[in-house]
C-alpha atoms as a PDB file:
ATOM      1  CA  UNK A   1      90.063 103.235 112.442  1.00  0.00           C
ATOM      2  CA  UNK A   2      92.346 103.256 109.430  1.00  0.00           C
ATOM      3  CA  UNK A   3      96.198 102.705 109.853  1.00  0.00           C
ATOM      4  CA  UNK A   4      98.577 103.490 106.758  1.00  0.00           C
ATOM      5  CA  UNK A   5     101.680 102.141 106.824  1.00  0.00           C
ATOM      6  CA  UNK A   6     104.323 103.176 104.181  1.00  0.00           C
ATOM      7  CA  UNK A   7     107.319 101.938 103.102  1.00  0.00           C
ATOM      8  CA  UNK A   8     110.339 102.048 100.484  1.00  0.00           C
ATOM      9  CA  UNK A   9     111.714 105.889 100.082  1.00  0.00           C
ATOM     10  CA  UNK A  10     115.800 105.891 100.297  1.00  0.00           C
ATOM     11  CA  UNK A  11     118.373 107.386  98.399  1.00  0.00           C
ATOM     12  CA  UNK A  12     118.541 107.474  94.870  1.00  0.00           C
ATOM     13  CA  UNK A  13     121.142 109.038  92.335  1.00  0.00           C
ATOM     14  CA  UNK A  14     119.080 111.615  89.695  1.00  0.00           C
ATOM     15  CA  UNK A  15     117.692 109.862  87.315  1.00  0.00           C
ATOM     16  CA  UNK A  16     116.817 107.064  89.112  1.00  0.00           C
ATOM     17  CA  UNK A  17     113.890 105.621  90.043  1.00  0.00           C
ATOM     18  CA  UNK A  18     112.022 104.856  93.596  1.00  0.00           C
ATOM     19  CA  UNK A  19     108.905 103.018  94.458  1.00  0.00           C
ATOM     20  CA  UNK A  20     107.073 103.936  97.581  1.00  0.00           C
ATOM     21  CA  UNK A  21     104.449 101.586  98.901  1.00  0.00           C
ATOM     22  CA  UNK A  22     101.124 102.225 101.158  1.00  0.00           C
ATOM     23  CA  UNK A  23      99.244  99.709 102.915  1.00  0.00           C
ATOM     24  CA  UNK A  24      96.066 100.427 104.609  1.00  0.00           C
ATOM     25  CA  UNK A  25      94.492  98.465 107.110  1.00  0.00           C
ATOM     26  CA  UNK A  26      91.344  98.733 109.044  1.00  0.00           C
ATOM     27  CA  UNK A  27      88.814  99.720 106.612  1.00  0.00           C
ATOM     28  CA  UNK A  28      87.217  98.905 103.491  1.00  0.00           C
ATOM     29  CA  UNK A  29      90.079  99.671 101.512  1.00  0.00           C
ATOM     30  CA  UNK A  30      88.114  99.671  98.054  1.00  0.00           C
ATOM     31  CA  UNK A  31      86.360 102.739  99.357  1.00  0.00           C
ATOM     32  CA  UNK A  32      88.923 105.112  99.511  1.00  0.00           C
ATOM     33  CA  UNK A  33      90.744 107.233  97.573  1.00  0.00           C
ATOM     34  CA  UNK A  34      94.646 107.560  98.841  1.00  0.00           C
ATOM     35  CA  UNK A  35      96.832 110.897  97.770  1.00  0.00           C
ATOM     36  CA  UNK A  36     100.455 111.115  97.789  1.00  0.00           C
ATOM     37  CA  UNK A  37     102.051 114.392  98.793  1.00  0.00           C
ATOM     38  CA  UNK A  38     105.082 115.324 100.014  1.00  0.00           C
ATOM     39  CA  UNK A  39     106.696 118.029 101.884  1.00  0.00           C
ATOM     40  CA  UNK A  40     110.808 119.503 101.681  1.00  0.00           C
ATOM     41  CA  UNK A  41     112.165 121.671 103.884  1.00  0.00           C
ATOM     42  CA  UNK A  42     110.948 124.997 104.642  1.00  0.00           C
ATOM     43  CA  UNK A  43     108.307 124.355 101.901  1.00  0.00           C
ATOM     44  CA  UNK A  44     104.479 123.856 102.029  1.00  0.00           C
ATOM     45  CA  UNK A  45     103.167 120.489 101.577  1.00  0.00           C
ATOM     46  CA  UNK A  46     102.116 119.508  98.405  1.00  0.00           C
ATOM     47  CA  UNK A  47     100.123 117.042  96.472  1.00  0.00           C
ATOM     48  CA  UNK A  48     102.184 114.469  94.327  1.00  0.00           C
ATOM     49  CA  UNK A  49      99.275 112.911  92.946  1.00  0.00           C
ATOM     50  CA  UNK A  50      95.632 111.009  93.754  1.00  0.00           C
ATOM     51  CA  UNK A  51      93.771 107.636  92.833  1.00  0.00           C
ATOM     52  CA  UNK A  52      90.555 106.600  92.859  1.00  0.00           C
ATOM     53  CA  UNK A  53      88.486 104.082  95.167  1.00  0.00           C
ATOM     54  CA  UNK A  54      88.190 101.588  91.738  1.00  0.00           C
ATOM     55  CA  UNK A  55      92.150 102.597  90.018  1.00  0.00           C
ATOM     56  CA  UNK A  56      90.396 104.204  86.836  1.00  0.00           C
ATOM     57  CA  UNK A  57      91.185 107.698  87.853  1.00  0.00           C
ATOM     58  CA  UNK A  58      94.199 109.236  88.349  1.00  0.00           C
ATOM     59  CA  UNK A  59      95.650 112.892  88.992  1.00  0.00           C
ATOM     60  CA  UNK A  60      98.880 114.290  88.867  1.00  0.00           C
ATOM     61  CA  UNK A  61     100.901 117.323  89.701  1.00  0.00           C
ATOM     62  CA  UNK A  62     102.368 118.894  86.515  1.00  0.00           C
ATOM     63  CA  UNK A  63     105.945 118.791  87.588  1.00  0.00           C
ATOM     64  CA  UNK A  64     105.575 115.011  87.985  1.00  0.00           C
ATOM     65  CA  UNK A  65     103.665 113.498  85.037  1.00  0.00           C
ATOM     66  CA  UNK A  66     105.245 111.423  83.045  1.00  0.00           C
ATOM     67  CA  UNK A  67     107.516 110.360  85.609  1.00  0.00           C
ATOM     68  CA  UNK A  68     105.169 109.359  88.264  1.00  0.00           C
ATOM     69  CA  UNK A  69     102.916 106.638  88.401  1.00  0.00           C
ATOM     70  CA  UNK A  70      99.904 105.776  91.134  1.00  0.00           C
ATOM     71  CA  UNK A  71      98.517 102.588  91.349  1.00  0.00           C
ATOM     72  CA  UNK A  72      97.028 100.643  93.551  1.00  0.00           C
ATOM     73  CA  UNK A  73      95.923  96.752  94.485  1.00  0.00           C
ATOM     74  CA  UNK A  74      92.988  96.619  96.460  1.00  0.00           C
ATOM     75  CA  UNK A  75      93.650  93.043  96.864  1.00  0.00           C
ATOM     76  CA  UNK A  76      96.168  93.733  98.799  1.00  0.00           C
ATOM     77  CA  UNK A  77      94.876  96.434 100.372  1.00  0.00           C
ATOM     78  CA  UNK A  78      97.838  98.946  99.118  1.00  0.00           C
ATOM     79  CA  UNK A  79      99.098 101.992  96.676  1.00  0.00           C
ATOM     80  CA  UNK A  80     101.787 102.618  95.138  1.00  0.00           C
ATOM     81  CA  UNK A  81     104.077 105.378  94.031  1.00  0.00           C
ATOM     82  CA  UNK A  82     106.294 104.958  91.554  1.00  0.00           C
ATOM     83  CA  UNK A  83     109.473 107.304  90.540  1.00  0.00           C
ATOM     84  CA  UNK A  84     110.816 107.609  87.619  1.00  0.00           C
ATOM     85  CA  UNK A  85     113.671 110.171  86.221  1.00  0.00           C
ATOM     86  CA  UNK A  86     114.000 111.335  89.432  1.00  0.00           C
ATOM     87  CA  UNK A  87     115.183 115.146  89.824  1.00  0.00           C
ATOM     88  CA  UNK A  88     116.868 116.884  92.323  1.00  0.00           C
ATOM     89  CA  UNK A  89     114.257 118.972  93.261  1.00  0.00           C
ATOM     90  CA  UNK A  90     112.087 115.572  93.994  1.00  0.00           C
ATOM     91  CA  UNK A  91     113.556 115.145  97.195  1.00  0.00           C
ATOM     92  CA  UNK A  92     111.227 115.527 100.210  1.00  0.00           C
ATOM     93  CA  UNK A  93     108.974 113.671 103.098  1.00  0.00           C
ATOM     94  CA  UNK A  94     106.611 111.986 101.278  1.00  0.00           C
ATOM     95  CA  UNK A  95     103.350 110.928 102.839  1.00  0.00           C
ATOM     96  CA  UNK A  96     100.503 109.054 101.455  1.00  0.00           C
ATOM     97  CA  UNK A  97      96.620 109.670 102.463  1.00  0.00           C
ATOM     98  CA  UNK A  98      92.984 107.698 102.763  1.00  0.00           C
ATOM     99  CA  UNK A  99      89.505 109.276 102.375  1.00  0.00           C
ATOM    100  CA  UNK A 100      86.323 108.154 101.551  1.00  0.00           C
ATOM    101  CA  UNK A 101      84.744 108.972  98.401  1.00  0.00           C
ATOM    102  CA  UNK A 102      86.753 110.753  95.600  1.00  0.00           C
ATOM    103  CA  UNK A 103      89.979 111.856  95.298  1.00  0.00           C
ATOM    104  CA  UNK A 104      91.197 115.374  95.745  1.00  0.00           C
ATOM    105  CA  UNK A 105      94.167 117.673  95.781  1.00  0.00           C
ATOM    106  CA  UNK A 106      93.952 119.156  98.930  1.00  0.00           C
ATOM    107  CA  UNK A 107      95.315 117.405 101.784  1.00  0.00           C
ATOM    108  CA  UNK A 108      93.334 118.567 103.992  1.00  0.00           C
ATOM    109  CA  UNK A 109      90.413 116.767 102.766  1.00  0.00           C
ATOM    110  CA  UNK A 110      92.540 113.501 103.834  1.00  0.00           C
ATOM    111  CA  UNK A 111      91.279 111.487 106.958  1.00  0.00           C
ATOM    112  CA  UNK A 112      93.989 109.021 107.209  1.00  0.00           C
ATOM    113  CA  UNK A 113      97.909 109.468 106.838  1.00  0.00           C
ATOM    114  CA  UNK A 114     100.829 107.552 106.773  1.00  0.00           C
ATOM    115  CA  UNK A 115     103.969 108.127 108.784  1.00  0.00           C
ATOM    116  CA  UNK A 116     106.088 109.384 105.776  1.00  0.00           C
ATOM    117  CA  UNK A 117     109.067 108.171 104.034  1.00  0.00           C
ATOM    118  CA  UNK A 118     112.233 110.288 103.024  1.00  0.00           C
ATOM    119  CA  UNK A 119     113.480 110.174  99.645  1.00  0.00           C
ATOM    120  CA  UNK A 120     116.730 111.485  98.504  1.00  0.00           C
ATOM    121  CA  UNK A 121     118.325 112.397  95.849  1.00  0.00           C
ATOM    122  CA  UNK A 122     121.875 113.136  95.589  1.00  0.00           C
ATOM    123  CA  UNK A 123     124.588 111.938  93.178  1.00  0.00           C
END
């Protein structure tokens, strides 16, 4: 069984930036993709962005890239998320996810999620 632990999140002012932090445990980490999404209130959950098993191959949600960065140290068995120019429509639950084999967009295609970290922003 796979456990995902997250941490980081907190309050930032706009413009700032946040890194969010995933560790997985349990598995072969190297053999799963992990997903970020996030979810604000009274809104639909939606992908941030995705990495692969290896690192090589990345996706993003439009209203992200070039602020956004996933990357992850198998080593360590974690992924990150980092937050740059952060906007105040950024602010939400967000929740990273494990599955085997490639990454996707859909979160329902995720076996494995973590307990979620708020992030605020607010000046």
């Amino acid at each position: 069984q796979v456990q995902v632990v997250q941490s980081g999140g907190g309050l930032v002012q706009p413009g700032g930036s946040l890194r969010l932090s995933c560790a997985a445990s349990g598995g072969t980490f190297s053999g799963y993709a992990m997903g970020w999404f996030r979810q604000a209130p009274g809104k639909e959950r939606e992908v941030v962005g995705a990495i692969g098993w290896a690192g090589g191959s990345t996706y993003y949600q439009d209203s992200v890239k070039g602020r956004f960065t996933i990357s992850r140290d198998n080593a360590k068995h974690t992924v990150y998320l980092q937050m740059n120019s952060l906007k105040p429509e950024d602010p939400a639950v967000y929740y990273c996810a494990a599955r085997r084999g490639l990454f996707t967009d859909n979160g329902d295609e995720y076996d494995y999620w973590g307990q979620g970290t708020q992030v605020t922003v607010s000046s």
